[in-house]
N, C-alpha and C. Protein backbone atom coordinates (compact mmCIF):
# COMPACT_ATOMS: atom_id res chain seq x y z
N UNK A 1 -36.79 -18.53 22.65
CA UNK A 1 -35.84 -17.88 23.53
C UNK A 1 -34.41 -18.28 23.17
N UNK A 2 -34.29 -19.46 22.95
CA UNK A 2 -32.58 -19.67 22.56
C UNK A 2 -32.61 -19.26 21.37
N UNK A 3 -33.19 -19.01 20.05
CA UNK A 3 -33.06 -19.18 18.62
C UNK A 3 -32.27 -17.30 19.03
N UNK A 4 -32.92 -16.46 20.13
CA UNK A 4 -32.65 -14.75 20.02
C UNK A 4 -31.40 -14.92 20.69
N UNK A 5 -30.56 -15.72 21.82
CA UNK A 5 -29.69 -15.82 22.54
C UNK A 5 -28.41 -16.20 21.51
N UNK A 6 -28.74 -17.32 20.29
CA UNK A 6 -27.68 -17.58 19.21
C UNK A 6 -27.68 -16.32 18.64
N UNK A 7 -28.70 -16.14 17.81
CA UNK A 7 -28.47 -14.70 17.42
C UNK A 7 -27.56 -13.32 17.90
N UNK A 8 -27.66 -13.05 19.41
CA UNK A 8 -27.27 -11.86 19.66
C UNK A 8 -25.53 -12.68 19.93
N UNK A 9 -25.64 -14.08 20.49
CA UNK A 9 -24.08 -14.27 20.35
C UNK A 9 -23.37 -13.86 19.09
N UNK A 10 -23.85 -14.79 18.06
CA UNK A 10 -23.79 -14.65 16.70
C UNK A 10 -22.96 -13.23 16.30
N UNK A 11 -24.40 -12.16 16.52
CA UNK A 11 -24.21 -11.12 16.07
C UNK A 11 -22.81 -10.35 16.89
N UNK A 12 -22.46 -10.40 18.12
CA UNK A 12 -21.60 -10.32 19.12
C UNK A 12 -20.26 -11.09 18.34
N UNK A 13 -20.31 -12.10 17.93
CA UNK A 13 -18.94 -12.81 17.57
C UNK A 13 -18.58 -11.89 16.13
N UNK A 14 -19.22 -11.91 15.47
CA UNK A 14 -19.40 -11.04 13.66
C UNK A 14 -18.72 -9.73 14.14
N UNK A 15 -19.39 -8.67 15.12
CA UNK A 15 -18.76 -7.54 15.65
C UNK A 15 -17.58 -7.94 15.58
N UNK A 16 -17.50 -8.31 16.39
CA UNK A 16 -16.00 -8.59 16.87
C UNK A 16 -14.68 -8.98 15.90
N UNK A 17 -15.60 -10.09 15.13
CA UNK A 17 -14.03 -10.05 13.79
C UNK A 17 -14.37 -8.78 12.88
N UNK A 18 -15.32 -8.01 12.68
CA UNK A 18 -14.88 -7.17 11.76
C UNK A 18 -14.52 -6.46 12.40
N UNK A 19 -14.77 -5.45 13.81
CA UNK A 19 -13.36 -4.87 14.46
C UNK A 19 -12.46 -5.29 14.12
N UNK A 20 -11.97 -6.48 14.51
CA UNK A 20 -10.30 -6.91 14.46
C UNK A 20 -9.62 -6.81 13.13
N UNK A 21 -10.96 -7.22 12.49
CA UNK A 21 -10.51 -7.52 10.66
C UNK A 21 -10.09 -5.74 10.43
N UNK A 22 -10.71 -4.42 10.70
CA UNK A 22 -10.94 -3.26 10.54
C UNK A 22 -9.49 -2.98 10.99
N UNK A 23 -9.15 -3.07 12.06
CA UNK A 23 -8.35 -2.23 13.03
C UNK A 23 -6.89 -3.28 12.21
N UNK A 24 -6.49 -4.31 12.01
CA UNK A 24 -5.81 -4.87 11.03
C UNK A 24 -5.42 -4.51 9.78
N UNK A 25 -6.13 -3.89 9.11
CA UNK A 25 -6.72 -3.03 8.20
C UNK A 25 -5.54 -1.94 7.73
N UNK A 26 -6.07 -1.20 9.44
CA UNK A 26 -6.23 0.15 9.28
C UNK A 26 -4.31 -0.06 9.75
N UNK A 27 -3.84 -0.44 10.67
CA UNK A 27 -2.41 -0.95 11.22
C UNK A 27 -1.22 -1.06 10.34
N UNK A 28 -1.96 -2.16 9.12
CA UNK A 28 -0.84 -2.31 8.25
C UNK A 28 -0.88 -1.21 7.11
N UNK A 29 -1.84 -0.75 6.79
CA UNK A 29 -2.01 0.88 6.19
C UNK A 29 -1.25 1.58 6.62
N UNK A 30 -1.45 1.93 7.98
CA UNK A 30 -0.02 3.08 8.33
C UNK A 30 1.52 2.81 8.34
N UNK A 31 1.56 1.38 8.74
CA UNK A 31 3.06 1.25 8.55
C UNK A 31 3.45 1.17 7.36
N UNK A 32 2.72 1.17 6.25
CA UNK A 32 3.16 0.61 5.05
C UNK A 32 3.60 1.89 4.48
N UNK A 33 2.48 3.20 4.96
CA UNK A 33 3.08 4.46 4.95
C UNK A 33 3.99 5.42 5.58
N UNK A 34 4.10 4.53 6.20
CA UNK A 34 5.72 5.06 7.26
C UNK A 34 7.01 4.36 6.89
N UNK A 35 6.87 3.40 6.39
CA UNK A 35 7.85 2.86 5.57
C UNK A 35 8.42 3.67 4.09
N UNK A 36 7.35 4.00 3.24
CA UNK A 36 7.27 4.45 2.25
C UNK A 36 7.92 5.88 2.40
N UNK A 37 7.46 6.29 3.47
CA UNK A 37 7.15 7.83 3.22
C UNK A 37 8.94 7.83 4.20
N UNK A 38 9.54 7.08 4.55
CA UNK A 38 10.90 7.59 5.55
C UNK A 38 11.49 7.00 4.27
N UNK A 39 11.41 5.70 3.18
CA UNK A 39 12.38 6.00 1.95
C UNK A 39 12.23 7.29 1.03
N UNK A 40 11.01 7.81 1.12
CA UNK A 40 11.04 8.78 0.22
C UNK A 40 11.34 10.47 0.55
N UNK A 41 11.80 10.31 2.15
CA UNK A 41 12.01 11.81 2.75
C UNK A 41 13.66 11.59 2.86
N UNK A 42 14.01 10.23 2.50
CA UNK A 42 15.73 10.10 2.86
C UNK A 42 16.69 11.14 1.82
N UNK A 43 17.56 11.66 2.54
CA UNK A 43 18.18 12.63 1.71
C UNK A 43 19.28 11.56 0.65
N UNK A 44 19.95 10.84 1.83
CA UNK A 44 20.91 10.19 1.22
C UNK A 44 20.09 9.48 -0.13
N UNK A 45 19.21 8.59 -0.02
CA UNK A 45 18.51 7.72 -1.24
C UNK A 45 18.14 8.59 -2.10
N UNK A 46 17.55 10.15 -2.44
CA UNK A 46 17.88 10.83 -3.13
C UNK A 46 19.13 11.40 -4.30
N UNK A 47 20.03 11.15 -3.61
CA UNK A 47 21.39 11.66 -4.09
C UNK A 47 22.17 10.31 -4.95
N UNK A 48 21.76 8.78 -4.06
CA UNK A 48 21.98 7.72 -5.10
C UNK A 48 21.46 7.56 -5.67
N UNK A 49 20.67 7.64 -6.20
CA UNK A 49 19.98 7.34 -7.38
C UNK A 49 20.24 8.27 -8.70
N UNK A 50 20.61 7.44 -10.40
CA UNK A 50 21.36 7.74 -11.00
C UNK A 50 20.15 8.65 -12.08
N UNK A 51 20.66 9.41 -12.62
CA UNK A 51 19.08 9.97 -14.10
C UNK A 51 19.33 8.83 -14.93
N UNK A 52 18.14 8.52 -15.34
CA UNK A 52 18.25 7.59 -16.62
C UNK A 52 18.15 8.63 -17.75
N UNK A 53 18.94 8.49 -18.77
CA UNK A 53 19.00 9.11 -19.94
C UNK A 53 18.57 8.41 -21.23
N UNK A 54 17.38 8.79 -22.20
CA UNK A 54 17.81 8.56 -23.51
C UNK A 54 18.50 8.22 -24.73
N UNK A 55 18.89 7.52 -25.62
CA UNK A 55 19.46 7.39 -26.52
C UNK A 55 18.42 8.02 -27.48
N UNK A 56 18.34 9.28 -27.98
CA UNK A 56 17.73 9.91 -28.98
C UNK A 56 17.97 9.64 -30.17
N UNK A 57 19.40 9.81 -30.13
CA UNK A 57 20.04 9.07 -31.78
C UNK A 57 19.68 8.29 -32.18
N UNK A 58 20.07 7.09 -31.16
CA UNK A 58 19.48 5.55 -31.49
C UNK A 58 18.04 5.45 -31.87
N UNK A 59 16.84 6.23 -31.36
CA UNK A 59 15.69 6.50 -31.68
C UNK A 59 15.22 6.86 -32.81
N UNK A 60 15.85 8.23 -33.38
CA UNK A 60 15.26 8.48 -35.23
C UNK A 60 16.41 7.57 -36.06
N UNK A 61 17.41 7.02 -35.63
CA UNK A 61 18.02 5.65 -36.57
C UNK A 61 16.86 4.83 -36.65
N UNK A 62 16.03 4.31 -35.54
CA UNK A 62 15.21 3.13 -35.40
C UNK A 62 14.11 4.08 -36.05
N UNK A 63 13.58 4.97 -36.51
CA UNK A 63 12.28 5.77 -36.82
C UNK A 63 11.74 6.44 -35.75
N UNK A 64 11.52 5.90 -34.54
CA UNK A 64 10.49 6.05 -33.83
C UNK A 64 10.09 7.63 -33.48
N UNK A 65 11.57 8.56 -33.62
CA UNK A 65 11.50 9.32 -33.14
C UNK A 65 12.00 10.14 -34.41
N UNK A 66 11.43 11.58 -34.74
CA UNK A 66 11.58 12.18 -36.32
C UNK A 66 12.26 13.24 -35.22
């Protein structure tokens, strides 16, 4: 009788952190995409950001590029 009473505690405590562990999980997942996703809908951070350009020349001087 006690060996089934540890058990169902047991099994009762295990539930319980992988909920928490789950729902933890799932929490920092979304903010991490709400973070992401409001730098990447910003108009302004769009517009600073510079093109990186090539040195082509410098490239078939060095070979790499025919």
């Amino acid at each position: 009788m006690k060996l089934k009473v540890k058990r169902e505690i047991s099994f009762i405590i295990i539930g319980i952190m992988l909920l928490l562990s789950i729902t933890g999980l799932v929490i920092y997942s979304v903010n991490f995409l709400l973070k992401n996703t409001r730098g990447g809908l910003d108009q302004e951070s769009l517009k600073a950001k510079e093109i990186t350009r090539f040195n082509l020349e410098g490239l078939k001087k060095l070979g790499i590029v025919k």
